[in-house]
N, C-alpha and C. Protein backbone atom coordinates (compact mmCIF):
# COMPACT_ATOMS: atom_id res chain seq x y z
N UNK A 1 5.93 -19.01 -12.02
CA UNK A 1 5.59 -18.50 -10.71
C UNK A 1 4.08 -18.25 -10.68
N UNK A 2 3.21 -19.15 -10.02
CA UNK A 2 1.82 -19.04 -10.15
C UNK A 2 1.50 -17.87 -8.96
N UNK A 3 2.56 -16.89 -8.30
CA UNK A 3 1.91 -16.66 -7.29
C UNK A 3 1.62 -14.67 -8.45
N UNK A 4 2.05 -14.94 -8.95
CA UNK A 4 1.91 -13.93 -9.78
C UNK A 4 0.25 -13.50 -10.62
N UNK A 5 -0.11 -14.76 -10.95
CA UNK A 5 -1.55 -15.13 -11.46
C UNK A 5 -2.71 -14.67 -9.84
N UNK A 6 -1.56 -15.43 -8.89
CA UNK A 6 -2.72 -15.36 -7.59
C UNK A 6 -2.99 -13.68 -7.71
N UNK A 7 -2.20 -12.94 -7.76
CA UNK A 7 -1.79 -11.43 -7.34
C UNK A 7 -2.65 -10.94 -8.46
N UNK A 8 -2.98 -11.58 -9.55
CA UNK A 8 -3.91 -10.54 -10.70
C UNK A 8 -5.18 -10.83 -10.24
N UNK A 9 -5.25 -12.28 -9.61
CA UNK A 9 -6.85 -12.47 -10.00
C UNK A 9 -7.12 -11.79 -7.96
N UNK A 10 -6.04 -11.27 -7.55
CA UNK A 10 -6.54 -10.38 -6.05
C UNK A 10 -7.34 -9.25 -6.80
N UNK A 11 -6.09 -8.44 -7.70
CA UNK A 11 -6.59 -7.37 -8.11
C UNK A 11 -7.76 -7.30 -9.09
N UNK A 12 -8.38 -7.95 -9.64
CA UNK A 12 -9.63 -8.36 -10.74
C UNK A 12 -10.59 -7.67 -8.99
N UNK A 13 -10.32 -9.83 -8.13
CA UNK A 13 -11.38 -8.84 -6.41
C UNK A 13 -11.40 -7.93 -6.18
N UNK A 14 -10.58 -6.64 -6.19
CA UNK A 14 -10.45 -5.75 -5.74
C UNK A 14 -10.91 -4.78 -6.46
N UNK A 15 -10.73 -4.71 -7.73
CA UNK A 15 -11.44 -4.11 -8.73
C UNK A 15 -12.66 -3.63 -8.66
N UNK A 16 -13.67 -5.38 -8.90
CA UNK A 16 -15.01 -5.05 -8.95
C UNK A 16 -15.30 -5.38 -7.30
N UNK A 17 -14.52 -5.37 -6.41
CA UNK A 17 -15.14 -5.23 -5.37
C UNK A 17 -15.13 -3.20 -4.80
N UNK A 18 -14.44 -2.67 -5.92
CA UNK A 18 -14.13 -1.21 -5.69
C UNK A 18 -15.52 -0.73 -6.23
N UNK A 19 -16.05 -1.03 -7.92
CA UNK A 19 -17.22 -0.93 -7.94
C UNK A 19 -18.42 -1.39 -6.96
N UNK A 20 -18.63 -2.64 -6.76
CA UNK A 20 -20.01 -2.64 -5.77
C UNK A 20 -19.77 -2.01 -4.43
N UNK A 21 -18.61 -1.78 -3.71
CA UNK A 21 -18.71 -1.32 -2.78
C UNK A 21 -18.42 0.63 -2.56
N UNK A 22 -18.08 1.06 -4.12
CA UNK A 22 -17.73 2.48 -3.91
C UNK A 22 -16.46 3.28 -3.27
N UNK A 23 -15.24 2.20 -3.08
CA UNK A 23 -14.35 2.52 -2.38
C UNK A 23 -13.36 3.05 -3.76
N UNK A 24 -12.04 4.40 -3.24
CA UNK A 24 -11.54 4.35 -4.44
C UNK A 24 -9.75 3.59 -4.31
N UNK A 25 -9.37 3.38 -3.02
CA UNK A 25 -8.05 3.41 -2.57
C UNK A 25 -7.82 2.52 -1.84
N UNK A 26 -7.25 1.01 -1.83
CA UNK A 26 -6.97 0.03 -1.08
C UNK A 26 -5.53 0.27 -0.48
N UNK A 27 -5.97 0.70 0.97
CA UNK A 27 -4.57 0.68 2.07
C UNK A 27 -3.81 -0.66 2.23
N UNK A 28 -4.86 -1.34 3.05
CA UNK A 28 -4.25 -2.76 2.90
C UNK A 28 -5.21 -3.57 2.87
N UNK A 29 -4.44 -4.70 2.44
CA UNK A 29 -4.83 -6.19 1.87
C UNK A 29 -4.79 -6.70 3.39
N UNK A 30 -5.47 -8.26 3.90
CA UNK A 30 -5.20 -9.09 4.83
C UNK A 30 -5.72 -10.29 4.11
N UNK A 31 -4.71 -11.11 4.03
CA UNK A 31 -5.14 -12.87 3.50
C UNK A 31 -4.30 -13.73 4.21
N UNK A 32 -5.57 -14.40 4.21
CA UNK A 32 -5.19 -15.78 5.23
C UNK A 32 -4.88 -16.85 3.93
N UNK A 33 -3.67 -17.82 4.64
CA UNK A 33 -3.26 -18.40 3.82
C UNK A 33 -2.79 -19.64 4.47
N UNK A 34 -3.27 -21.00 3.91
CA UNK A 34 -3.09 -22.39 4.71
C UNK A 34 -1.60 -22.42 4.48
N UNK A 35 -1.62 -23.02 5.32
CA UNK A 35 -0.08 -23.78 5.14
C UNK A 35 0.00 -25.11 4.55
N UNK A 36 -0.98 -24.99 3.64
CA UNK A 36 -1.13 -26.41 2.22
C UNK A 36 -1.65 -25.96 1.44
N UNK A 37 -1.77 -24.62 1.37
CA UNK A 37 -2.33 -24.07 -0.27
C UNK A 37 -0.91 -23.74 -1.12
N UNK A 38 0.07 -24.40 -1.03
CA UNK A 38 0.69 -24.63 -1.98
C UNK A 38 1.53 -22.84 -2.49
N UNK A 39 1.53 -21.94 -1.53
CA UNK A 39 1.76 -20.50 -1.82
C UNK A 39 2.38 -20.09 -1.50
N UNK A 40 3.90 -19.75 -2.06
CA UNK A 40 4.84 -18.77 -1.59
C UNK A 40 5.33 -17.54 -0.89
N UNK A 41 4.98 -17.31 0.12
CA UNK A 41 4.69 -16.03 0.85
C UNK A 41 5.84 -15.13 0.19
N UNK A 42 7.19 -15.08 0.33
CA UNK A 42 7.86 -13.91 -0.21
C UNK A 42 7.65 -13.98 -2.26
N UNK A 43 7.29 -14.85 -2.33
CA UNK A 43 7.45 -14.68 -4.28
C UNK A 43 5.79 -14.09 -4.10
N UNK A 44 4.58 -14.19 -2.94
CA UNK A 44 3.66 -13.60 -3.31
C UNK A 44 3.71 -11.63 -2.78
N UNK A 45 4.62 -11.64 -1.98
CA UNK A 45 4.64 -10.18 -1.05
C UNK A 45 5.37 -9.66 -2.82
N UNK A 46 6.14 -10.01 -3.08
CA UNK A 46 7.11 -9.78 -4.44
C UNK A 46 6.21 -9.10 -5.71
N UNK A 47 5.54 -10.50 -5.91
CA UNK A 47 4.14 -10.47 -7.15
C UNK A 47 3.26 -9.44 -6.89
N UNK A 48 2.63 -8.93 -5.62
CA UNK A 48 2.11 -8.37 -5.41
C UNK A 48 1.97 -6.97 -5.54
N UNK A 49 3.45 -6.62 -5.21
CA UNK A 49 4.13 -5.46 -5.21
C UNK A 49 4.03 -4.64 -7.18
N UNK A 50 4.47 -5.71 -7.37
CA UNK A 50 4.42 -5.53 -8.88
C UNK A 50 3.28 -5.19 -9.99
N UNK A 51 2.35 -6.46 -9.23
CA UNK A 51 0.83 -6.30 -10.06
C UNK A 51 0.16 -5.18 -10.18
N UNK A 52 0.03 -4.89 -8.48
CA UNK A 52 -0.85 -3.54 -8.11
C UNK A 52 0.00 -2.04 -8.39
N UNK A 53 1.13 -1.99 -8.95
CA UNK A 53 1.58 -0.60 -9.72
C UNK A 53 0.79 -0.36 -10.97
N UNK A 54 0.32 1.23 -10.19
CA UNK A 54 -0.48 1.71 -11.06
C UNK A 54 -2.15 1.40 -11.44
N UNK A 55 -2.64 0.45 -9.88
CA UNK A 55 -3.85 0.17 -9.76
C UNK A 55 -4.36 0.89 -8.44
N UNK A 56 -5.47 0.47 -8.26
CA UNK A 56 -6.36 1.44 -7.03
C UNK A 56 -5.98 0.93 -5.93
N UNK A 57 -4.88 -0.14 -5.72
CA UNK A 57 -3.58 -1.03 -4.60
C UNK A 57 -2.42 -0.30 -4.71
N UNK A 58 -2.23 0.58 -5.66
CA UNK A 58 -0.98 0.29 -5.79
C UNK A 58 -0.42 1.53 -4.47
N UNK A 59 0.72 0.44 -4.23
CA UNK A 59 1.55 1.13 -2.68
C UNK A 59 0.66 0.74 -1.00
N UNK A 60 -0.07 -0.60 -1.57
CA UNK A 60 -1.13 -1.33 -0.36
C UNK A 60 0.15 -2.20 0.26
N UNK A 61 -0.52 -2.13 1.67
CA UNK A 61 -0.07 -2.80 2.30
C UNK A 61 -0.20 -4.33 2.62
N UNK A 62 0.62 -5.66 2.16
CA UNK A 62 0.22 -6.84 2.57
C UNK A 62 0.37 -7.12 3.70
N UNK A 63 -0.95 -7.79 4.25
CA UNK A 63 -0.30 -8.06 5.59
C UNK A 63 -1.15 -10.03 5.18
N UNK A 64 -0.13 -11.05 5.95
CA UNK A 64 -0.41 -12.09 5.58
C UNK A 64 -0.78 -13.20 7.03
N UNK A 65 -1.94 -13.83 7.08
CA UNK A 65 -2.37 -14.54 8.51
C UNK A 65 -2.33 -15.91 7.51
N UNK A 66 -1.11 -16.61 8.48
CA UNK A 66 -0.71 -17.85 8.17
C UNK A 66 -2.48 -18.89 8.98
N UNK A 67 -2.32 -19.87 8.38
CA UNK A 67 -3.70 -20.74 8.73
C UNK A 67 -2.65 -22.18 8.82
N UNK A 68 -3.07 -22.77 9.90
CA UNK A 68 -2.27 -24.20 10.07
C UNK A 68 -2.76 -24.94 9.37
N UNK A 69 -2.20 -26.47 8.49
CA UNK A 69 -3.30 -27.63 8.39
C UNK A 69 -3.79 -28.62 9.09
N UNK A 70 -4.47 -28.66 8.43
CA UNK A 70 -5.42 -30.12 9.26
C UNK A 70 -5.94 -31.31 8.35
N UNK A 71 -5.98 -32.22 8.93
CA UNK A 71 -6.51 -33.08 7.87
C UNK A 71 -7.57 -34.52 8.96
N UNK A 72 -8.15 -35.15 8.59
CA UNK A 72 -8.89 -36.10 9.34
C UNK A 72 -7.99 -37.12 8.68
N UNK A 73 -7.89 -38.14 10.18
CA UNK A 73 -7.04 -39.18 9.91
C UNK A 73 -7.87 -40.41 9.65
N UNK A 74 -8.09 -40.92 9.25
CA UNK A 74 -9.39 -41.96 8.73
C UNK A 74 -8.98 -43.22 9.71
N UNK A 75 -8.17 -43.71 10.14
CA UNK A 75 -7.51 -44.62 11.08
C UNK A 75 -8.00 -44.32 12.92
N UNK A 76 -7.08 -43.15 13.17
CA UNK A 76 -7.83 -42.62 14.44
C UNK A 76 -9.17 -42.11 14.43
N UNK A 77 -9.56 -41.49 13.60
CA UNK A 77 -10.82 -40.80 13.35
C UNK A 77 -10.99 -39.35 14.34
N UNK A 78 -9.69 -38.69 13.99
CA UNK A 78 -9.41 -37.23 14.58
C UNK A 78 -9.04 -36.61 13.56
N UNK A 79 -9.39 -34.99 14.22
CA UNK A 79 -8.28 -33.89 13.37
C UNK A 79 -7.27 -33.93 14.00
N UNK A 80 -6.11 -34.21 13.13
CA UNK A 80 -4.53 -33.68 13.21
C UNK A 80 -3.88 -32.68 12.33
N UNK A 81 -3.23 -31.96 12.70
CA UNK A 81 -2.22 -30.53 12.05
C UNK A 81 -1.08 -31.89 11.05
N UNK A 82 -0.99 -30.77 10.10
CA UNK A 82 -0.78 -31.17 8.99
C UNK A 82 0.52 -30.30 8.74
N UNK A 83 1.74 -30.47 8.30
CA UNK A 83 2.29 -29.06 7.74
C UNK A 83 2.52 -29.01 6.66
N UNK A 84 2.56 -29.97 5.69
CA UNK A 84 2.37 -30.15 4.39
C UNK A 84 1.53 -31.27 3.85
N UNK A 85 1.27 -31.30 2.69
CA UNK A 85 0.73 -32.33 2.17
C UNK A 85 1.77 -33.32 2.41
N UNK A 86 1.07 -34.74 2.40
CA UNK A 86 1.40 -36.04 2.46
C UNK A 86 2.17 -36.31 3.21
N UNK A 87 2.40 -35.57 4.73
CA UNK A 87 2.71 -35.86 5.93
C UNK A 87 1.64 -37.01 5.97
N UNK A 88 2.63 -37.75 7.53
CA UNK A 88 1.66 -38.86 8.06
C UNK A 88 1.27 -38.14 8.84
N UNK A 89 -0.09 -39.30 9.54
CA UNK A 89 -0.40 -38.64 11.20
C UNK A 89 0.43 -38.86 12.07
N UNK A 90 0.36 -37.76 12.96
CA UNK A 90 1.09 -37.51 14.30
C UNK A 90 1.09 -38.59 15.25
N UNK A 91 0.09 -39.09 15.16
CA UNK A 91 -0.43 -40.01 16.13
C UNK A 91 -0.22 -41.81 15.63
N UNK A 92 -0.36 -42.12 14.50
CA UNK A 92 -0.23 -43.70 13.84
C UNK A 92 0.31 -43.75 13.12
N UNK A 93 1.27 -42.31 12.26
CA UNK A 93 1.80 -42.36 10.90
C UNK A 93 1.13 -42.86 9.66
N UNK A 94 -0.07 -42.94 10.12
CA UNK A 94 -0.89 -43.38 8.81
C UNK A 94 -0.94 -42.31 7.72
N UNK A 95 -0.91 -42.48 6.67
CA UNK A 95 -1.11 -41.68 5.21
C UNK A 95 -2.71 -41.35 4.54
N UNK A 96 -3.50 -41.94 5.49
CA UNK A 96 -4.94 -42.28 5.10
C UNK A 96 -5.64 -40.44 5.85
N UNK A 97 -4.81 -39.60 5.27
CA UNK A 97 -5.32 -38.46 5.70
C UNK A 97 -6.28 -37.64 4.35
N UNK A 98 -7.23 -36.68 5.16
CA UNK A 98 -8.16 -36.21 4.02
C UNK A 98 -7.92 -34.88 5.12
N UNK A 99 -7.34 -34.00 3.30
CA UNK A 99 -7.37 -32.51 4.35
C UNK A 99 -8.27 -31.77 4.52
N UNK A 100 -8.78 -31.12 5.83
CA UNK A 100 -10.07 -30.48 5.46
C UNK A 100 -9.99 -29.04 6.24
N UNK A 101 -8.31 -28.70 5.88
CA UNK A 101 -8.38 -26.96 6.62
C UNK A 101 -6.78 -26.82 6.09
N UNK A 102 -6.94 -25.68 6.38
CA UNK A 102 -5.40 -25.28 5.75
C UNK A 102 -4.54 -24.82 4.35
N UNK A 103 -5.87 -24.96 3.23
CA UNK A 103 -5.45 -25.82 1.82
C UNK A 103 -5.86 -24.43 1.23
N UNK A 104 -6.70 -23.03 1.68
CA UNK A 104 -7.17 -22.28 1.02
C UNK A 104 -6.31 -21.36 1.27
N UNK A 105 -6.70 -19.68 0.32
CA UNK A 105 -5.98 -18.69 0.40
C UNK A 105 -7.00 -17.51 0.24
N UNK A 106 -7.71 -16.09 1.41
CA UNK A 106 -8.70 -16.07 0.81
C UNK A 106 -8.35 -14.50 1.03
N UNK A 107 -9.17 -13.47 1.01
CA UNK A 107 -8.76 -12.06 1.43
C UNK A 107 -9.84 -11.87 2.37
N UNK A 108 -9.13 -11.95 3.41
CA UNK A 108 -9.92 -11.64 4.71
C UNK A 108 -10.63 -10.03 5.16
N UNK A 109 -9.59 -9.37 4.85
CA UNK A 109 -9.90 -8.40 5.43
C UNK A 109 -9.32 -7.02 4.54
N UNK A 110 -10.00 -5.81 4.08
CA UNK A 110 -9.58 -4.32 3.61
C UNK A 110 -9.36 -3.17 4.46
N UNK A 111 -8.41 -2.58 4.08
CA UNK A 111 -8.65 -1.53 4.46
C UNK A 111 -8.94 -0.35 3.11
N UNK A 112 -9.79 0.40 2.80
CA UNK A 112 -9.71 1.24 2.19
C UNK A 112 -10.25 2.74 2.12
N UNK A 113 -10.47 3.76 1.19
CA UNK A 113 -11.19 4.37 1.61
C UNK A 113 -11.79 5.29 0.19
């Protein structure tokens, strides 16, 4: 379960983002998350829960902003929504797609104090 690894290396961010920024108590988390980064939303709400017991998270709130994909279709020469990898396009069914949104997972937003 890699979403477990995702959930340590949040809390590492959160860590030394507690040092440079002076905060001691993360309320909540907000991460945006493509819908081609390959990431389990309930095995990560799960992992999460787990990691941050007994850290400066622990008992934070996830809150999670889904991100659509996209990919450029090299045929039409548009962006089209994507919902997984190695969909065709919408438009020609071509496979000649290059994704260029959707694919990341990042932490948008804190609350702490």
């Amino acid at each position: 379960m890699h979403e477990m690894s995702l959930c340590e290396g949040i809390l590492q961010t959160l860590e030394q983002q507690a040092e440079v920024q002076d905060y001691q108590k993360v309320r909540t988390v907000w991460l945006e998350i493509g819908a081609l980064a390959g990431v389990e939303v309930e095995a990560l709400r799960f992992s999460f829960d787990v990691v941050m017991e007994g850290s400066l998270a622990e008992g934070a709130k996830l809150e999670i902003i889904p991100l659509p994909g996209q990919a450029w279709c090299m045929p039409c020469g548009i962006n089209v929504p994507v919902e997984q990898l190695y969909d065709p396009c919408p438009h020609c069914g071509s496979h000649q797609l290059q994704v260029n949104g959707g694919d990341q997972m990042r932490i948008k937003e804190l609350e702490v104090e």
